[in-house]
Protein backbone atom coordinates (compact mmCIF):
# COMPACT_ATOMS: atom_id res chain seq x y z
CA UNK A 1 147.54 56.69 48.09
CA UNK A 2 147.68 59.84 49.55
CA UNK A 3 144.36 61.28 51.33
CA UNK A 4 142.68 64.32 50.47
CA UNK A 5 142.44 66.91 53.03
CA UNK A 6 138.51 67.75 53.98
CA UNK A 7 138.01 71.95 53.49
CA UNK A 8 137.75 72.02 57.53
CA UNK A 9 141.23 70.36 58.26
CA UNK A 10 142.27 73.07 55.58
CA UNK A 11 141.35 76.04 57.21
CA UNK A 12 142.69 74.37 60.32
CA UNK A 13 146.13 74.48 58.20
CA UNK A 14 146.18 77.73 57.48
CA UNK A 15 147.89 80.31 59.31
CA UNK A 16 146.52 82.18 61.83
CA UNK A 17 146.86 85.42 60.27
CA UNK A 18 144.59 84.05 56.81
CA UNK A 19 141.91 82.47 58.90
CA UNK A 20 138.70 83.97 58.48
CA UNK A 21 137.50 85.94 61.25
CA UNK A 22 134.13 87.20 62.49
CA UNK A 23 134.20 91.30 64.12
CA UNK A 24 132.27 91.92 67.28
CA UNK A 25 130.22 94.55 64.95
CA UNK A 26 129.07 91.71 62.25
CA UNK A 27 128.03 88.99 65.02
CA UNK A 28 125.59 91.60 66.52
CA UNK A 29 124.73 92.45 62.91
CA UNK A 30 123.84 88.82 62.09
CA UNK A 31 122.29 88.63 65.42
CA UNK A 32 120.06 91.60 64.75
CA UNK A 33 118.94 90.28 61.46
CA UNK A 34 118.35 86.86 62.80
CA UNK A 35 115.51 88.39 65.13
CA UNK A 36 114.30 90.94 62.66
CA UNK A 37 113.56 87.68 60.57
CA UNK A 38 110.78 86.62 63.31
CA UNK A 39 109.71 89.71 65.32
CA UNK A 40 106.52 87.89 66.40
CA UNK A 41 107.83 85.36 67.87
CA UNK A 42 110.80 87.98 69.26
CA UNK A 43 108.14 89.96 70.68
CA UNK A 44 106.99 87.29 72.64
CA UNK A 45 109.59 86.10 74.18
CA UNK A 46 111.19 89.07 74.80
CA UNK A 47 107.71 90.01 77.09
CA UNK A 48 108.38 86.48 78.95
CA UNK A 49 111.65 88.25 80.42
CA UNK A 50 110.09 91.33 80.36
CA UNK A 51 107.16 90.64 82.92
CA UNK A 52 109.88 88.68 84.91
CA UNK A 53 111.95 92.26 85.22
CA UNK A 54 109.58 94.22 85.18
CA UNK A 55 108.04 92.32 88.32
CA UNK A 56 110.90 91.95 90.05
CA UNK A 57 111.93 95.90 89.95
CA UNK A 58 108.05 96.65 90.70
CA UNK A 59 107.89 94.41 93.51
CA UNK A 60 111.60 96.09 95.01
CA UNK A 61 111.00 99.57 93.73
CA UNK A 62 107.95 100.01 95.80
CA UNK A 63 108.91 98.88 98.97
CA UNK A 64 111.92 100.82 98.75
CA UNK A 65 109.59 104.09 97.98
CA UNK A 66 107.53 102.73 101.08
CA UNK A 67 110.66 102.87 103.17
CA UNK A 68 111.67 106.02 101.70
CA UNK A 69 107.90 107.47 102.81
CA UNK A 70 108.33 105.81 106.48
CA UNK A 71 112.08 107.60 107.35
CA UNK A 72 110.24 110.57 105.56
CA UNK A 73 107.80 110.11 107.93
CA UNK A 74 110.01 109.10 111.12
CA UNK A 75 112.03 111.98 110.50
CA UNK A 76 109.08 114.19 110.98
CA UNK A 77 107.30 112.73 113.61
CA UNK A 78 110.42 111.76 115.74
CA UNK A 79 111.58 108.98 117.23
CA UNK A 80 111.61 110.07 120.58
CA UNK A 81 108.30 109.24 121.79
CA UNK A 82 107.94 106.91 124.34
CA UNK A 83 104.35 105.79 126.17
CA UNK A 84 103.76 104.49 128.85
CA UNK A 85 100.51 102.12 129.85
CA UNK A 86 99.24 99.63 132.40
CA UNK A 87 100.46 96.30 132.05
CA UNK A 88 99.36 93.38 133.88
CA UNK A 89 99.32 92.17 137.39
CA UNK A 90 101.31 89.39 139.32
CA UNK A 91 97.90 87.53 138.66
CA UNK A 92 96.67 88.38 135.74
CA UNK A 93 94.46 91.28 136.41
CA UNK A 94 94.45 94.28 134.34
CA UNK A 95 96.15 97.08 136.55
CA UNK A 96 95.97 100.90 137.01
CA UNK A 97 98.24 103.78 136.84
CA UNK A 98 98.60 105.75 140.35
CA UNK A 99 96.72 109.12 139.80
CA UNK A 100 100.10 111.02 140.38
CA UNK A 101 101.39 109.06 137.35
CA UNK A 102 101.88 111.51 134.57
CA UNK A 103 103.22 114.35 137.31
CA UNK A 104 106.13 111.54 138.15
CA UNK A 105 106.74 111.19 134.22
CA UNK A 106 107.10 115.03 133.88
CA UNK A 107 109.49 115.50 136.82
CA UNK A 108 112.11 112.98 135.37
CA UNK A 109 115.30 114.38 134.11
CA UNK A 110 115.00 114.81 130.54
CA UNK A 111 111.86 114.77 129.44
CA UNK A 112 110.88 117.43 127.34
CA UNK A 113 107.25 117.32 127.95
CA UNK A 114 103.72 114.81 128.51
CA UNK A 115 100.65 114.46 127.78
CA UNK A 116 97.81 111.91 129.14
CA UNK A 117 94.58 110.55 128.24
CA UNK A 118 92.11 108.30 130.40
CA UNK A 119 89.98 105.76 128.66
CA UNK A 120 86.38 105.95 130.04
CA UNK A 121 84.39 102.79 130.45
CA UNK A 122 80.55 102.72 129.80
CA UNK A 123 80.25 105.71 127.51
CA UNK A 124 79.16 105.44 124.19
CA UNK A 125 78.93 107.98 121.82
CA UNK A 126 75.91 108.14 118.70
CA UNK A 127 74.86 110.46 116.06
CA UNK A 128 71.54 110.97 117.69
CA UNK A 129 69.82 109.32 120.32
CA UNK A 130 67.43 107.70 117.87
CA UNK A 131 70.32 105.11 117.10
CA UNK A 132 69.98 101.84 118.46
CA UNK A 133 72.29 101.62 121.64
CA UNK A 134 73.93 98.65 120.36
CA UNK A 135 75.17 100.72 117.49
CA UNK A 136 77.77 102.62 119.06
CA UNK A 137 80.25 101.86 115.95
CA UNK A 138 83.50 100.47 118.68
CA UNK A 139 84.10 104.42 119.49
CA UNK A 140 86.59 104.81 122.73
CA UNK A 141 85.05 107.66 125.05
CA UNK A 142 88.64 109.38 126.47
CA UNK A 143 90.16 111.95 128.67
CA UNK A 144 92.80 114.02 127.63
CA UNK A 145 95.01 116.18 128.51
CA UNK A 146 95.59 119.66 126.61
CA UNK A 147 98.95 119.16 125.59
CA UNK A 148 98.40 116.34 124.02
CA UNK A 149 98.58 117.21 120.40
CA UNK A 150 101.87 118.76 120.86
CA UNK A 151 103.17 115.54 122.22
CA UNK A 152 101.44 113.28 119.35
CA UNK A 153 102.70 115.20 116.58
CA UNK A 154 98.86 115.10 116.26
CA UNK A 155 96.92 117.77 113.67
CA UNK A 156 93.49 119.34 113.37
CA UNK A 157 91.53 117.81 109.85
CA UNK A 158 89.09 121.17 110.70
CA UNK A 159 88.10 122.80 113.66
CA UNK A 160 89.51 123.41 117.07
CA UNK A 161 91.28 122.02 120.02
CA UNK A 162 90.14 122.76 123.06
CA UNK A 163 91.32 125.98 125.27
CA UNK A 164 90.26 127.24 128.14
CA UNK A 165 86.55 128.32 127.18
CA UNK A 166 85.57 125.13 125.40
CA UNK A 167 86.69 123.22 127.62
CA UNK A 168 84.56 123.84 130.19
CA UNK A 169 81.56 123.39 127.66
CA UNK A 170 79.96 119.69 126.71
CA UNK A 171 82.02 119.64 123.71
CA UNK A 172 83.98 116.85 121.88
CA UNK A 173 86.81 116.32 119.83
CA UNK A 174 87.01 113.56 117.32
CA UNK A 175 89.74 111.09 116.16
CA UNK A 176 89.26 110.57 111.81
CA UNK A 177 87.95 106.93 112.39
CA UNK A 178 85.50 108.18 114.88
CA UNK A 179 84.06 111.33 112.73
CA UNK A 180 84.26 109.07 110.02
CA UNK A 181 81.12 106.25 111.95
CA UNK A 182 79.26 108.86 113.02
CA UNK A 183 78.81 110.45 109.96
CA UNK A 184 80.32 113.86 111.25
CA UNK A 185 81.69 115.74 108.06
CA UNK A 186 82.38 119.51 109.81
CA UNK A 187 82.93 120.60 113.23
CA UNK A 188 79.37 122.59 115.08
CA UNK A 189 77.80 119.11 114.60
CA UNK A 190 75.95 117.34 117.42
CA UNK A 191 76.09 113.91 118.92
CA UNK A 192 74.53 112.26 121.89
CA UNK A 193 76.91 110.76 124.21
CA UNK A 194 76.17 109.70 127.67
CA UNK A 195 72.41 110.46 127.19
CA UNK A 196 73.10 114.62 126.50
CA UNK A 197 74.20 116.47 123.57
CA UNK A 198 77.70 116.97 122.75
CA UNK A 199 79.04 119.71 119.92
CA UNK A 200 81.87 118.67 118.06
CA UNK A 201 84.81 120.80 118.16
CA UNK A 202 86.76 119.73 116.03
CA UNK A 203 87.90 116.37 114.02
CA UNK A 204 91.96 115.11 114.05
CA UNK A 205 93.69 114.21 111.03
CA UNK A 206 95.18 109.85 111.31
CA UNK A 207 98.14 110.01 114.25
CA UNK A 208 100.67 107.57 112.82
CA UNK A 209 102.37 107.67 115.99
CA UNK A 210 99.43 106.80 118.21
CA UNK A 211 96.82 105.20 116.19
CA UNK A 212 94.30 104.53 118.95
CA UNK A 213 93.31 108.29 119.03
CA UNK A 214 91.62 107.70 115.71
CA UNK A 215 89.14 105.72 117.18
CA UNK A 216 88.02 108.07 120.31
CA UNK A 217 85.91 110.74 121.21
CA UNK A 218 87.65 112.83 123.23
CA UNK A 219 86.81 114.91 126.63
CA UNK A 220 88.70 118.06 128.02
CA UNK A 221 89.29 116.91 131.84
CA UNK A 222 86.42 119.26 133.31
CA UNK A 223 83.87 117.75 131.28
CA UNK A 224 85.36 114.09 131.80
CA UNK A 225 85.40 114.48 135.75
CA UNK A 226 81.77 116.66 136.14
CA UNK A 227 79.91 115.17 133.55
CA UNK A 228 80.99 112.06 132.90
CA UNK A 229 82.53 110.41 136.19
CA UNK A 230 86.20 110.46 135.64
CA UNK A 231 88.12 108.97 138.82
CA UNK A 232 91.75 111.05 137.47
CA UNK A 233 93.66 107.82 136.86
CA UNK A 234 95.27 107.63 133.25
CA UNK A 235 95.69 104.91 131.17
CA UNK A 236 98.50 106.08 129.06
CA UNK A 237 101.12 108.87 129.03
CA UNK A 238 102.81 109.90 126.16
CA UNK A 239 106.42 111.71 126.38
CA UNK A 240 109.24 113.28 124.61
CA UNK A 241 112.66 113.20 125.45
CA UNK A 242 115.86 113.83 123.23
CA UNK A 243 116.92 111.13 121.29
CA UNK A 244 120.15 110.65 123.22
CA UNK A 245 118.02 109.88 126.32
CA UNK A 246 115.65 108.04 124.73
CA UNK A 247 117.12 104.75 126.48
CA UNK A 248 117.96 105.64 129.20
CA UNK A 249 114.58 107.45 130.00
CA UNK A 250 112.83 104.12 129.27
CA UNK A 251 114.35 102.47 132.05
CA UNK A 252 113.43 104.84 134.27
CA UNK A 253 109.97 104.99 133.50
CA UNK A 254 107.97 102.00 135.13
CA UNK A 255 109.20 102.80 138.70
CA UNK A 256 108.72 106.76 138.30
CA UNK A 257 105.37 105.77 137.26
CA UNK A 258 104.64 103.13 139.96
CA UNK A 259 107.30 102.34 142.60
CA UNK A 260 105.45 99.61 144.04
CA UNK A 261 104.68 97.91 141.47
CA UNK A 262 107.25 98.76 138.36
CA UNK A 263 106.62 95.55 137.07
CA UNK A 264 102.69 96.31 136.37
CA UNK A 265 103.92 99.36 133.86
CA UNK A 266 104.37 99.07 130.07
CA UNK A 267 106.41 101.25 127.98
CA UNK A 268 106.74 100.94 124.60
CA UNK A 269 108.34 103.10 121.49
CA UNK A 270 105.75 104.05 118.32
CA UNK A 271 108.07 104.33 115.90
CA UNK A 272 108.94 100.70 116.57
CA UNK A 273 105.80 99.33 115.97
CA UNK A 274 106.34 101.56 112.41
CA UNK A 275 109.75 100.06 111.63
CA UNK A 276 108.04 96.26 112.30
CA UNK A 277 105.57 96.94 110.04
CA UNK A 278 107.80 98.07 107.67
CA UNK A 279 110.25 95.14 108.45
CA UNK A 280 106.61 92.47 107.51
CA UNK A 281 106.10 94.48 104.48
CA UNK A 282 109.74 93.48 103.61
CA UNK A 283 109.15 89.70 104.27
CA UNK A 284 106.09 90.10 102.23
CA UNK A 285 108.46 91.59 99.39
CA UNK A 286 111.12 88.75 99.37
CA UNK A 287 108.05 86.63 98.67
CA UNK A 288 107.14 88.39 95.69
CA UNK A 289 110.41 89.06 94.08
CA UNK A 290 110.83 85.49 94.45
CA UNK A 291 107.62 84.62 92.25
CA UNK A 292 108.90 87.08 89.82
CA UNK A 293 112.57 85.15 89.65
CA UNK A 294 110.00 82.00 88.49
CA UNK A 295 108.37 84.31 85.76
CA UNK A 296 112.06 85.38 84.72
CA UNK A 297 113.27 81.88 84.88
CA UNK A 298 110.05 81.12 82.30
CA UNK A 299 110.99 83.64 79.80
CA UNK A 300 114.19 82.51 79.78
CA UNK A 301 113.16 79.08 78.79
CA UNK A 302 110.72 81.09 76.21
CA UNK A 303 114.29 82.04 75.20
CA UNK A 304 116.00 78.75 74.76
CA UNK A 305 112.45 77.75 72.93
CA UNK A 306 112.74 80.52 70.54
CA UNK A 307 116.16 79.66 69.85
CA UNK A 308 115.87 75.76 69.60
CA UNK A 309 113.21 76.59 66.90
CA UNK A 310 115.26 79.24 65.13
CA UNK A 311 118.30 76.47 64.38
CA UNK A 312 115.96 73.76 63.23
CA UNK A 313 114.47 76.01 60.76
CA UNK A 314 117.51 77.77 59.66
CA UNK A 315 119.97 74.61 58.87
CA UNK A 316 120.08 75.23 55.56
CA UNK A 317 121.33 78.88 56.02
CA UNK A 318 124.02 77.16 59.04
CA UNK A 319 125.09 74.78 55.80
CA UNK A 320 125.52 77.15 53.72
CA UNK A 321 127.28 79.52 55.79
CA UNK A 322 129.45 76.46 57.25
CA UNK A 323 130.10 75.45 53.08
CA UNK A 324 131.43 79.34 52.66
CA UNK A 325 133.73 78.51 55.51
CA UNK A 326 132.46 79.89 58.00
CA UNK A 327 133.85 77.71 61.76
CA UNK A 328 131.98 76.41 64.15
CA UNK A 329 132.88 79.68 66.48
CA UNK A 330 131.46 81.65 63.79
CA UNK A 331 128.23 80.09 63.93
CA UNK A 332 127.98 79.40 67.78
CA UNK A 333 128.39 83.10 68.14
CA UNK A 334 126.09 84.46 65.89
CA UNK A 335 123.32 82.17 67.32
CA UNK A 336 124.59 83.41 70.93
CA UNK A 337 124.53 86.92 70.08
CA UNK A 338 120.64 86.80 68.45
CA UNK A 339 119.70 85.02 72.29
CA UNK A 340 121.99 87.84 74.07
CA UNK A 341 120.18 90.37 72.46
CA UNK A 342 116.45 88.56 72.69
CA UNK A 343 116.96 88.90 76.43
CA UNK A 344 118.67 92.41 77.24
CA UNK A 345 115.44 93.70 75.20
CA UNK A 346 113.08 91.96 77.49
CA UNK A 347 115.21 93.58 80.47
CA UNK A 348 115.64 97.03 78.98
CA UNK A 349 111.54 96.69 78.19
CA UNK A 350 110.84 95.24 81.76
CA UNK A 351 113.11 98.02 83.50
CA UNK A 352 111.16 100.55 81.96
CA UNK A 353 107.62 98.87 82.67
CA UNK A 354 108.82 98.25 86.30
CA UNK A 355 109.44 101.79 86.81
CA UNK A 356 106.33 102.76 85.64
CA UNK A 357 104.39 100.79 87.75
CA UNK A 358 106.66 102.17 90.34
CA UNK A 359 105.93 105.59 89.64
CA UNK A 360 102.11 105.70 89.34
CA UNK A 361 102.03 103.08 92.92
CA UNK A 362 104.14 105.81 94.52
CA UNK A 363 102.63 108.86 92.92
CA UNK A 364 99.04 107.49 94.22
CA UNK A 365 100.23 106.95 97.59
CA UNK A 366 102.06 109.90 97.63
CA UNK A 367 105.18 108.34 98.19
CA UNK A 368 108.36 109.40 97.19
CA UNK A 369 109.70 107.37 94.27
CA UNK A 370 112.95 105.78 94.99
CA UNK A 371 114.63 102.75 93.41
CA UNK A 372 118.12 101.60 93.86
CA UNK A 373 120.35 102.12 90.87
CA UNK A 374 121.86 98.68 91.82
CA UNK A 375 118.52 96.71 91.18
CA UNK A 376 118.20 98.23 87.47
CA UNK A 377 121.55 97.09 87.10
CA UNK A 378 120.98 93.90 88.11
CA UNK A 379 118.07 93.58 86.43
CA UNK A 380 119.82 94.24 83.08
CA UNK A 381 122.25 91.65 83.90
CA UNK A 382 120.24 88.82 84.89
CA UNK A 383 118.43 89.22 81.44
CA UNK A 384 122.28 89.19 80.01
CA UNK A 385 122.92 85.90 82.02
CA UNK A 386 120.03 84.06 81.46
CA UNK A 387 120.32 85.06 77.78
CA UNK A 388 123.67 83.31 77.59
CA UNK A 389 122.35 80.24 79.34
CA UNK A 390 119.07 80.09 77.30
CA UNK A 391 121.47 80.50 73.98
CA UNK A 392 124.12 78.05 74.72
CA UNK A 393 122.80 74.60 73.75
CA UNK A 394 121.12 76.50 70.71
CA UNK A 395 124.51 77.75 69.83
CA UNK A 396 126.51 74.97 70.18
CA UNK A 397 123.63 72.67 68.76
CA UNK A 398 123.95 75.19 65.75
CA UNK A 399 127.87 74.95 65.44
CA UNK A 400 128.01 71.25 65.60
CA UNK A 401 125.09 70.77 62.41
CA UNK A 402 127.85 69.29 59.52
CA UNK A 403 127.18 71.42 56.31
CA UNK A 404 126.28 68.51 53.95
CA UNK A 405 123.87 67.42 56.33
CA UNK A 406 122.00 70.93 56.98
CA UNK A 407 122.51 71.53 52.92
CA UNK A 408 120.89 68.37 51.99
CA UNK A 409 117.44 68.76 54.75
């Protein structure tokens, strides 16, 4: 007795020209009306891969804005600055740099210019003398040289700097940290420092590039050496060179400054301390991109959730369809497509939350905003892939449902 053909080994005889076939246009159709059927629970998941984006270009989108802001910065300042300090001796002891220091520095072939400043031991500065002397606030007392805001790339907040009237006056300048604990808001104010009255001058603006100045109270050399006991030995020297010579400048430096003893002399670049801070900040990014590759790889499981869910409740409709003669392609596409699209709109929605969050970090730091084109593209595509890998086993859990069985639940 001949057997009777089942309608799938049917279809499977047909040609290949009469098989029924599914356009690209109708599985994104029946994909699009799968999630329309359940947009609370699309919403949802969609934000799962959403905060995982949207994290992830956050996270890389400001550090590349706070790179952008530090070559921004770099290429202002320079990177040409090179200084120079007293190191420690064969034995441990803190040494001194030779009086004649910053004149050797200066006569070097190719350096541009100097500037020095002397740290002064003992003298504490206060906004009156009714302040508790153990209240100083941790404020440097300093010699410096006049040229040394030219050298710095340093700036006047308000006031002056001093010339050759002032400085032959008790008169200070401050640093922004320094104005800032004693409560010094415009320059003409007083403050008692080394048991007299000094006027303020004027207050400096942060120095990137030598962030120790914001912390002093600073002396022209006449007052530092009549009033308050200077001995004329620096403690650092700052210099500029071109940036061709910058090496080979440094070499030179310890036994210009102290031929003796070249080994007691420390020289060191700004800008690198910048770059390593920048360089920490990047370590510190890694980290959290990599916490928000664990919140993507959570929405995508919200994905393959969503989707495991959607083909238990929707057997009947698989049945049917499968009855109709649709193939097993047919449905395993159409449940792939609804979990493609469930994921790129979490990524298009995280893209555009991430650069948001980018923009107002950046605009409130004053940063420049800059994000890689690359990471929104690979944003966008890691929703795509982990769409496909969420949707799989829902797909082919979908295609493999025989029709009586998914008519008859």
């Amino acid at each position: 007795m001949k057997r009777r053909r089942t309608a799938q080994e049917q279809v499977s005889a047909l040609p290949a020209k009469t098989r029924s076939r599914l356009l690209r246009k109708d599985v994104l159709r029946l994909g699009a009306s799968g999630l329309k059927s359940r947009p609370t629970r699309v919403v949802l998941s969609a934000l799962g891969i959403a905060i995982g984006i949207a994290a992830m270009i956050a996270v890389v989108g400001i550090s590349t804005s706070s790179q952008a802001k530090l070559n921004e910065q770099l290429s202002s300042l320079g990177t040409n600055m090179l200084t120079v300090g007293a190191g420690k001796s064969l034995f441990g002891d803190q040494s001194k740099l030779p009086e004649t220091a910053a004149g050797q520095v200066s006569r070097i072939e190719g350096v541009e210019k100097t500037a020095w400043l002397a740290e002064l031991e003992g003298i504490k500065s206060y906004r009156s003398r009714l302040i508790d002397s153990g209240q100083s606030g941790g404020i440097t007392a300093a010699a410096v040289s006049d040229t040394l805001l030219d050298v710095t790339e340093a700036s006047m907040k308000s006031g002056n700097w001093f010339n050759e009237a002032t400085a032959n006056y008790p008169t200070v300048v401050l640093g922004a940290k320094a104005a800032q604990r004693l409560g010094v808001v415009t320059p003409g104010t007083q403050v008692w420092i080394h048991d007299q009255l000094f006027t303020v001058l004027g207050v400096l603006d942060p120095v990137p590039l030598a962030p120790e100045l914001d912390t002093m109270a600073m002396f022209s050399e006449h007052t530092a050496i009549e009033t308050l006991g200077w001995e004329k030995n620096p403690t650092t020297i700052y210099e500029r060179s071109s940036d061709e010579s910058v090496d080979a400048i440094r070499a030179l430096l310890p036994r210009a400054v102290n031929p003796e003893n070249p080994e007691e002399v420390e020289v060191s670049r700004p800008s690198d301390a910048l770059a390593a801070k920048n360089a920490a900040d990047t370590a510190f990014t890694g980290l959290l991109v990599g916490l928000g590759s664990v919140a993507l790889l959570v929405g995508g499981i919200g994905v393959a959730n969503t989707m495991v869910i959607s083909v238990l409740e929707r057997r009947r409709e698989i049945g049917l369809r499968r009855a109709l003669g649709a193939t097993r392609k047919h449905i395993r596409s159409q449940f792939l497509a609804e979990a493609l699209l469930l994921s790129a709109l979490g990524g298009v929605a995280g893209v555009g939350i991430g650069m948001v969050v980018i923009t107002v970090f950046a605009n409130a730091n004053g940063w420049p905003v800059s994000v890689p084109p690359l990471v929104i593209i690979a944003g966008v595509a890691a929703t795509i892939v982990i769409g496909a890998v969420a949707g799989l086993y829902p797909a082919i859990r979908a295609a493999r449902t025989p029709p009586t069985a998914a008519l008859a639940s």
